[in-house]
Protein backbone atom coordinates (compact mmCIF):
# COMPACT_ATOMS: atom_id res chain seq x y z
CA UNK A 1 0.00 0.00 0.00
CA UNK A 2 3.04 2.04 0.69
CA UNK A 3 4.37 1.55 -2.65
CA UNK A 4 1.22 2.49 -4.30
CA UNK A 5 0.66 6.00 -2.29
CA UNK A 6 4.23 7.15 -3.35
CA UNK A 7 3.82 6.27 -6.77
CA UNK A 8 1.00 8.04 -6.98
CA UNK A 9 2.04 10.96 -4.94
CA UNK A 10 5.23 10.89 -7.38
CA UNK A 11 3.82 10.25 -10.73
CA UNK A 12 2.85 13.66 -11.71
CA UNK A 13 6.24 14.82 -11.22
CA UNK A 14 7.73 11.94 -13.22
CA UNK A 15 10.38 13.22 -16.06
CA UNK A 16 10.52 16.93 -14.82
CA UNK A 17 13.35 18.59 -13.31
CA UNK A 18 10.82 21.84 -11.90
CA UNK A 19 10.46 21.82 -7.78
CA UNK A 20 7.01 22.20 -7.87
CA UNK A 21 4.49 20.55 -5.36
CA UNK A 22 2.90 17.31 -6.34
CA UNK A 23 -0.41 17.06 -7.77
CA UNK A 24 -1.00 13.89 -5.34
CA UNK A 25 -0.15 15.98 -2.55
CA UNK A 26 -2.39 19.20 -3.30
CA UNK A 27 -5.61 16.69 -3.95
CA UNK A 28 -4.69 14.94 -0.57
CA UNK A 29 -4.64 18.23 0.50
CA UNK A 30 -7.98 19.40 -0.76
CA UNK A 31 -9.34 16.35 0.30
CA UNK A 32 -8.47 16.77 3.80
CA UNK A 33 -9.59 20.33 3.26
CA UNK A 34 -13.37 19.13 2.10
CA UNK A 35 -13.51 16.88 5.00
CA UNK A 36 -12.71 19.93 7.37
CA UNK A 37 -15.06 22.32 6.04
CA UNK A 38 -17.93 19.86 6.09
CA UNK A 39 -17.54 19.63 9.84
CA UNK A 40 -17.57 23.49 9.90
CA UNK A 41 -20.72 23.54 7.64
CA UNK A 42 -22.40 21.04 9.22
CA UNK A 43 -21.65 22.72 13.45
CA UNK A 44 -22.67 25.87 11.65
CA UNK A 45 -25.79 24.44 9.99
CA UNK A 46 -24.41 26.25 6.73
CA UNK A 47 -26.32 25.20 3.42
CA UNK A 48 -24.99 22.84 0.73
CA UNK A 49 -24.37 25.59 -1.85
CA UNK A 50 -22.31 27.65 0.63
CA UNK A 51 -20.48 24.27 1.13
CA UNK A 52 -20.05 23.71 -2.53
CA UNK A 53 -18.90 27.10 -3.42
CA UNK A 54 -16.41 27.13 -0.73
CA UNK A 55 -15.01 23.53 -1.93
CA UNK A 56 -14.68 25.65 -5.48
CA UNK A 57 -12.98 28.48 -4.07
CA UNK A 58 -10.51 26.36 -1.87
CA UNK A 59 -9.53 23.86 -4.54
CA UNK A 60 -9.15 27.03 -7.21
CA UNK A 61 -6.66 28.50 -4.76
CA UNK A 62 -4.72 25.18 -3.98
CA UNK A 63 -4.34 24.50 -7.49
CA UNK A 64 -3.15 28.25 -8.25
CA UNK A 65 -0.22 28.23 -5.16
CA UNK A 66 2.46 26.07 -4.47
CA UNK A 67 2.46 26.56 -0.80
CA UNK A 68 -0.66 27.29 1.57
CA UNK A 69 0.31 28.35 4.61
CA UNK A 70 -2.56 29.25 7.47
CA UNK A 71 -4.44 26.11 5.97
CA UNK A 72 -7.35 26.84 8.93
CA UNK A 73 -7.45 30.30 7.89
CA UNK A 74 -8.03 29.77 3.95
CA UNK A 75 -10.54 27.63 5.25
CA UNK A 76 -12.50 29.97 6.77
CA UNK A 77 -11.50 32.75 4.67
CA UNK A 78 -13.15 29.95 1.80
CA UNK A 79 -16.01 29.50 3.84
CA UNK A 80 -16.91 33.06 4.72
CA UNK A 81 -16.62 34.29 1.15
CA UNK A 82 -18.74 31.51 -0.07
CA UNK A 83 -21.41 32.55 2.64
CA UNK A 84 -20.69 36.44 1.35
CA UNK A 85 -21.34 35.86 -2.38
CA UNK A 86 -23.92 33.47 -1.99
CA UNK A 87 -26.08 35.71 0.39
CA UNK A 88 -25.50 38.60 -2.07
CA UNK A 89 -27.47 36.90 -4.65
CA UNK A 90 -29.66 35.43 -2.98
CA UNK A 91 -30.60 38.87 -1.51
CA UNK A 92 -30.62 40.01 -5.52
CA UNK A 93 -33.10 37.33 -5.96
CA UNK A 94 -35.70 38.36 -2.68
CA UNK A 95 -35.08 41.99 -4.50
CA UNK A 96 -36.62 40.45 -7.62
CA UNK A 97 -39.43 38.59 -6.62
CA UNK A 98 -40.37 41.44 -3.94
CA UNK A 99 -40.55 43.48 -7.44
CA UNK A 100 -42.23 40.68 -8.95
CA UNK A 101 -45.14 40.66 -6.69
CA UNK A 102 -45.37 44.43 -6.29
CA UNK A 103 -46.18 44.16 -9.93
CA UNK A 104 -48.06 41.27 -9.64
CA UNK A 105 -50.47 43.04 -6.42
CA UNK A 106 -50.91 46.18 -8.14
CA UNK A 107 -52.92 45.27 -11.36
């Protein structure tokens, strides 16, 4: 089993002479990262989508750096700005429909 997890740990890097992190180890990472901020979501009783998008945002920024240092506080930082954009449209929405029926009562 060893064996295996190195390999694939190693394989991405296989050929290249670059010092970049492994691809195993950033989707280990992420993984890890997913299992963390489903805990969070779920103690917070945070919805699905703001789960979702903050699993986007995380694994965007893990695949853009090479290091990620403060790991706790990208998760939260993931998890808050998922909460932020999310609310905003779902405020933009309520704004909408509250037009909607305004329209709708005064005919």
């Amino acid at each position: 089993k060893n064996i295996h997890n190195y390999t694939e740990m190693n394989i991405s890097q296989f050929g290249k002479d670059e010092k970049k992190t492994r691809l195993g180890y950033k989707d280990r990472q992420k993984k890890e990262a997913f299992v963390q901020m489903t805990h969070i979501a779920d103690a917070l009783s945070l919805h699905q989508a703001v789960l979702q998008r903050a699993k986007e945002l995380f694994a965007g920024f893990r695949d853009d750096r090479e290091l990620v240092q403060q790991f706790k506080g990208v998760l939260a930082a993931c998890l808050c700005e998922a909460f932020d954009q999310l609310s905003k449209e779902g405020q933009q929405i309520l704004k909408v429909k509250a037009g909607e029926e305004k329209n709708c009562c005064c005919r």
